[in-house]
N, C-alpha and C. Protein backbone atom coordinates (compact mmCIF):
# COMPACT_ATOMS: atom_id res chain seq x y z
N UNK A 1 17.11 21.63 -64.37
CA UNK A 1 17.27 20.22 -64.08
C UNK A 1 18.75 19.89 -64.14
N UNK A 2 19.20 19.29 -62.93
CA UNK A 2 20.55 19.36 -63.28
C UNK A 2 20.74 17.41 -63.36
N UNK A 3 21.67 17.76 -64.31
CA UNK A 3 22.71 16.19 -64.27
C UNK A 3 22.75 14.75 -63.34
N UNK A 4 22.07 13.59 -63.30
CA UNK A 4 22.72 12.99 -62.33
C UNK A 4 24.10 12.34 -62.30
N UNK A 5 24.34 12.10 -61.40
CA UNK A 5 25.67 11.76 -60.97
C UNK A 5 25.90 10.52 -61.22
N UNK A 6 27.26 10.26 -61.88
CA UNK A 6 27.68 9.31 -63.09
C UNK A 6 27.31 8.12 -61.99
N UNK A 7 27.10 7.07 -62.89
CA UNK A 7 27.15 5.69 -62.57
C UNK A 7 28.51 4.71 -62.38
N UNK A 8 29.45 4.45 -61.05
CA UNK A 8 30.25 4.18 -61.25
C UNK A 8 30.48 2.49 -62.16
N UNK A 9 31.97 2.50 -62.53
CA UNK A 9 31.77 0.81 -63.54
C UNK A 9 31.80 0.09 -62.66
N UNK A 10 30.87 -1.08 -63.11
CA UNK A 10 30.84 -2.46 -62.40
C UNK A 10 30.13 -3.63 -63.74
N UNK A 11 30.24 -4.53 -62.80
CA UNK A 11 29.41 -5.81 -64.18
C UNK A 11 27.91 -5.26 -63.92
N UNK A 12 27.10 -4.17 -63.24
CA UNK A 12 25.91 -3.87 -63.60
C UNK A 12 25.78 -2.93 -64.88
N UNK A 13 27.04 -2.26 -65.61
CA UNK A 13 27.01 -1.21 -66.15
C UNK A 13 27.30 -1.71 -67.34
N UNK A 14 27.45 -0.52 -68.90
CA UNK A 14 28.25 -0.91 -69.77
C UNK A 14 28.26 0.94 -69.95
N UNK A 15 29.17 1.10 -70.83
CA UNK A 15 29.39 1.88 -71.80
C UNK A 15 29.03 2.53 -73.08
N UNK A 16 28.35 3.59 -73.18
CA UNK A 16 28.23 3.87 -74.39
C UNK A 16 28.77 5.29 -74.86
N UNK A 17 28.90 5.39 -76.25
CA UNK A 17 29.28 6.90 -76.45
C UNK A 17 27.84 7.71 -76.92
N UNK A 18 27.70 8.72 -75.98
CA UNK A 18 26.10 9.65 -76.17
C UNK A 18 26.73 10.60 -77.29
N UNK A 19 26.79 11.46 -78.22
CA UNK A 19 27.77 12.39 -78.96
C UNK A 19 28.80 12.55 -78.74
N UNK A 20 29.85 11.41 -78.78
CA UNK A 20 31.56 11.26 -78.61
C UNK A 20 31.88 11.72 -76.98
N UNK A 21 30.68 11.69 -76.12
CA UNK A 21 30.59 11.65 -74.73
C UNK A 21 31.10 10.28 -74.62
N UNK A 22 31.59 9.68 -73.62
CA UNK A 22 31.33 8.32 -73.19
C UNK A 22 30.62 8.38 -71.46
N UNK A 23 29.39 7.47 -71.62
CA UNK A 23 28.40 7.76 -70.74
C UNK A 23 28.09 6.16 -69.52
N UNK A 24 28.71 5.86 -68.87
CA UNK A 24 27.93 4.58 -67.89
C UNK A 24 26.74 4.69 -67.83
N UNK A 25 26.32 3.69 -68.47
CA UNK A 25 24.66 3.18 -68.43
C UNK A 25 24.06 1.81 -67.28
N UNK A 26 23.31 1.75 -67.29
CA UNK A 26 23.40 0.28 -66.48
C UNK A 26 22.94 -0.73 -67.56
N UNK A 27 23.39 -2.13 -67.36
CA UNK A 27 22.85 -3.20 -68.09
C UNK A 27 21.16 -3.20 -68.43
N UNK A 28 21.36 -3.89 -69.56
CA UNK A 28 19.69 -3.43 -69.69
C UNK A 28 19.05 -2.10 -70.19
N UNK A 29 19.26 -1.04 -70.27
CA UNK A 29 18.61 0.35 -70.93
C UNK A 29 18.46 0.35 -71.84
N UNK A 30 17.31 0.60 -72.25
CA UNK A 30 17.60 1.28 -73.71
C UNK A 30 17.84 2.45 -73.89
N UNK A 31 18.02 2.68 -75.16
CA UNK A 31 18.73 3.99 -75.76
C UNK A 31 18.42 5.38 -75.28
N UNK A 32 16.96 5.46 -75.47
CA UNK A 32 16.53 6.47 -74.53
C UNK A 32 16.63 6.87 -72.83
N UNK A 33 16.84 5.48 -72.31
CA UNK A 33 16.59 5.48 -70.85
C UNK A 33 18.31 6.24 -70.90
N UNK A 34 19.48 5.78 -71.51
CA UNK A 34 20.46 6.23 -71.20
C UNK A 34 20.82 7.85 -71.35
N UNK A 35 20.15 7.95 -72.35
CA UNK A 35 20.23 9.43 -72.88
C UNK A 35 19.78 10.07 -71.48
N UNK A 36 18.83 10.31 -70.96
CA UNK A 36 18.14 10.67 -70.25
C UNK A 36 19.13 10.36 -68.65
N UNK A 37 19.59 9.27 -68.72
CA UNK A 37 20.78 9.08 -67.79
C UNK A 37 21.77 9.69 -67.55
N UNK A 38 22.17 10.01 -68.92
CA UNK A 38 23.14 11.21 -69.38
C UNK A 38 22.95 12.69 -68.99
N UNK A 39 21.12 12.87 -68.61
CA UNK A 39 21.21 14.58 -68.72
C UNK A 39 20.56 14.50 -70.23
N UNK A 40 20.31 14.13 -70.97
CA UNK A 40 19.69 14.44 -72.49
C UNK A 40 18.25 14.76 -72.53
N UNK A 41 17.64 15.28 -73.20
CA UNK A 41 16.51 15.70 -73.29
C UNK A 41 15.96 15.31 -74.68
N UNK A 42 16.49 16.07 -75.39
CA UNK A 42 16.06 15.65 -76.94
C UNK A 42 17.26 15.04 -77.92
N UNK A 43 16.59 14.97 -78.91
CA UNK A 43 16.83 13.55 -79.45
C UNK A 43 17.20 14.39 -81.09
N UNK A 44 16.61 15.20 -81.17
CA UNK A 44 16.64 15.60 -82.87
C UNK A 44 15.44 16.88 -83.07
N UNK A 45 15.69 17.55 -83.94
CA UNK A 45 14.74 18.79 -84.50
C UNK A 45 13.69 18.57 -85.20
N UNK A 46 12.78 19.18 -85.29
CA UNK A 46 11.42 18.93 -86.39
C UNK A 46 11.91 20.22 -87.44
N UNK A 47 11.23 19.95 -88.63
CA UNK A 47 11.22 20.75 -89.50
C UNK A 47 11.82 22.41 -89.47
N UNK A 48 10.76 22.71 -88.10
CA UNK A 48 10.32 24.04 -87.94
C UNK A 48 11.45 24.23 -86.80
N UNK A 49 12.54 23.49 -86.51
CA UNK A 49 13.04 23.60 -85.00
C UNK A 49 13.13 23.54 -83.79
N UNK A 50 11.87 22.55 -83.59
CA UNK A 50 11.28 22.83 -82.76
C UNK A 50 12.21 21.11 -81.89
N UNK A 51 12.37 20.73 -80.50
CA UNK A 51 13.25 20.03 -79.93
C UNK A 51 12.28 18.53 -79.93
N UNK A 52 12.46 17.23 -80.37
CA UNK A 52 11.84 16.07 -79.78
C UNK A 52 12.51 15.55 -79.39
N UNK A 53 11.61 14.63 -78.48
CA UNK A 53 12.22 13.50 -77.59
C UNK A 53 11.16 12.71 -77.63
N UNK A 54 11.70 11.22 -76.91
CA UNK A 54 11.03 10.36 -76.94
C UNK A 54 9.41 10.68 -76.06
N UNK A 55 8.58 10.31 -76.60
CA UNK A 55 6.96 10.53 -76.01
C UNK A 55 6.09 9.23 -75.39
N UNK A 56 6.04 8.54 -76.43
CA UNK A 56 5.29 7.41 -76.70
C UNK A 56 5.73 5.97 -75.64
N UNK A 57 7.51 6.01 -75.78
CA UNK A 57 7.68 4.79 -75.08
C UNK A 57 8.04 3.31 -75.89
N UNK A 58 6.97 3.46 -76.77
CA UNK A 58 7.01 2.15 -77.30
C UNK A 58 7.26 2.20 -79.29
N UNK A 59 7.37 3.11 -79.54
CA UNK A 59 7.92 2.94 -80.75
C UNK A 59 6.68 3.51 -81.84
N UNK A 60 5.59 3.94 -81.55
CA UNK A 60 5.02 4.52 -82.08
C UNK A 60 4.91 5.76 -82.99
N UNK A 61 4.88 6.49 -82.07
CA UNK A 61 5.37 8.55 -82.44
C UNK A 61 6.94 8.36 -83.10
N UNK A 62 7.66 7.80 -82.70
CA UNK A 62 8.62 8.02 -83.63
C UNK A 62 9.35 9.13 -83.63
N UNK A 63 9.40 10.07 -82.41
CA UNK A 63 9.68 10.86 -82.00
C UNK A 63 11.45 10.86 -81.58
N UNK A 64 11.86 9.81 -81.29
CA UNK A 64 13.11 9.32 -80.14
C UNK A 64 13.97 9.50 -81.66
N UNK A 65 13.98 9.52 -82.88
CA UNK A 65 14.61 8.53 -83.31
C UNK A 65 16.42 9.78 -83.48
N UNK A 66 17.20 8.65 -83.90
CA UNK A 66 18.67 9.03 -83.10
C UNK A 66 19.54 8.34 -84.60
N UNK A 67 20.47 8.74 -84.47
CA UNK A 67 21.62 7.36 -85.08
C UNK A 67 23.01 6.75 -84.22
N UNK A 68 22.65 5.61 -84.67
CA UNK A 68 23.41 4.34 -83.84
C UNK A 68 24.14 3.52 -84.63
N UNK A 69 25.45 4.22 -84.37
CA UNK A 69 26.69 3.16 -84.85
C UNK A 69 26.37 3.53 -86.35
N UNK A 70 25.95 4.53 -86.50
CA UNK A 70 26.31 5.08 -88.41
C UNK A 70 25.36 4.90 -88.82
N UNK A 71 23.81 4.25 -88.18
CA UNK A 71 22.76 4.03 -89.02
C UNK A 71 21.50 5.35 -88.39
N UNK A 72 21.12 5.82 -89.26
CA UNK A 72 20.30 7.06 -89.13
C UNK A 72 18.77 6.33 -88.79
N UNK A 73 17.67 6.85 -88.43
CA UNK A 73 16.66 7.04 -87.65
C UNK A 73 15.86 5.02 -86.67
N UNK A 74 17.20 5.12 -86.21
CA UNK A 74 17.11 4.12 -85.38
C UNK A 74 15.77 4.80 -83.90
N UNK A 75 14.98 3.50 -83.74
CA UNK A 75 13.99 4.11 -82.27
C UNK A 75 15.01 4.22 -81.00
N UNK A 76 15.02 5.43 -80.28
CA UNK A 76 15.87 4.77 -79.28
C UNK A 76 15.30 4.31 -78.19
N UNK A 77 13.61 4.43 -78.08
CA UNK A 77 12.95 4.04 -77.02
C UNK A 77 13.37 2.10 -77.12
N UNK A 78 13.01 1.95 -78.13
CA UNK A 78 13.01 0.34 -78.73
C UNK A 78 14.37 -0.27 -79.04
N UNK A 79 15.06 0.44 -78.60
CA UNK A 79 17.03 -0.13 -79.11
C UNK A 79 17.99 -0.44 -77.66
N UNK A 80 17.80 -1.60 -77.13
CA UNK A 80 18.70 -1.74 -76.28
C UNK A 80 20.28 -1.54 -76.35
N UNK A 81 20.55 -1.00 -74.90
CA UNK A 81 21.70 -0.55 -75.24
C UNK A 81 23.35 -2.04 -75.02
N UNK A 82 23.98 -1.40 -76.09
CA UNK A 82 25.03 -2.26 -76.04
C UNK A 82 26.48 -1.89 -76.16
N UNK A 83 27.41 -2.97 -75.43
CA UNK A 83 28.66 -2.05 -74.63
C UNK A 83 29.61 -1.52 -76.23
N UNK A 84 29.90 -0.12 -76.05
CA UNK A 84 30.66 0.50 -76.96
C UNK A 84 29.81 0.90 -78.02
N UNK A 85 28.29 0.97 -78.06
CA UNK A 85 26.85 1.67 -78.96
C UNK A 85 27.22 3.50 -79.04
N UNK A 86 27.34 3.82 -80.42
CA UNK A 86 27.62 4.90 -80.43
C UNK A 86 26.39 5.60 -80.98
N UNK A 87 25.89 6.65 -80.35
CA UNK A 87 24.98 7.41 -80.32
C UNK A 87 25.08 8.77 -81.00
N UNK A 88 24.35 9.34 -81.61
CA UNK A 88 24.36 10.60 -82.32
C UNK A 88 22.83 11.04 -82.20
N UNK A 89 23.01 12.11 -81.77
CA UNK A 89 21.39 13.12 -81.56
C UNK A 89 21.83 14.17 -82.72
N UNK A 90 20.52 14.82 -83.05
CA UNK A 90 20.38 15.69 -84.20
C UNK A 90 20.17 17.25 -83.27
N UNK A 91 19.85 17.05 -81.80
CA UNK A 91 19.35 18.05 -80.77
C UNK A 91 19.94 18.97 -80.86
């Protein structure tokens, strides 16, 4: 699966940092939708090593979860994104 091709800036976009990446998102995404914008897949490890990512969508599974701006197991399905939101995956 390869990469899509960056989103150029405009007032539809903002900025975020994905792991000290800085990534154009469009207005409106949430956390996950950007990741995934980015090329990201997973989100953090299970116990055993094994790769998650978001499943559910809506905040359920609990699967997505990420840290944002220094705070640890934020949802990122459920976390809209905001300009200069710094992102950290455990992946």
């Amino acid at each position: 699966m390869s990469a899509p091709a960056p989103t150029p800036p405009s007032s539809h976009t903002l900025t975020v940092l994905i792991n000290g990446q800085s990534c154009q998102v469009p207005t409106g995404c949430n956390v996950a939708a950007a990741m995934a914008h980015a090329g990201l897949s997973g989100t953090r490890r299970s116990l055993s090593g094994e790769a998650r990512a978001a499943f559910c969508g809506m905040g359920q599974c609990q699967e997505c979860r990420v840290r944002i701006d220094g705070i640890p197991h934020r949802l990122a399905c459920m976390t809209p994104c905001l300009d200069g939101m710094q992102i950290e995956t455990e992946a």
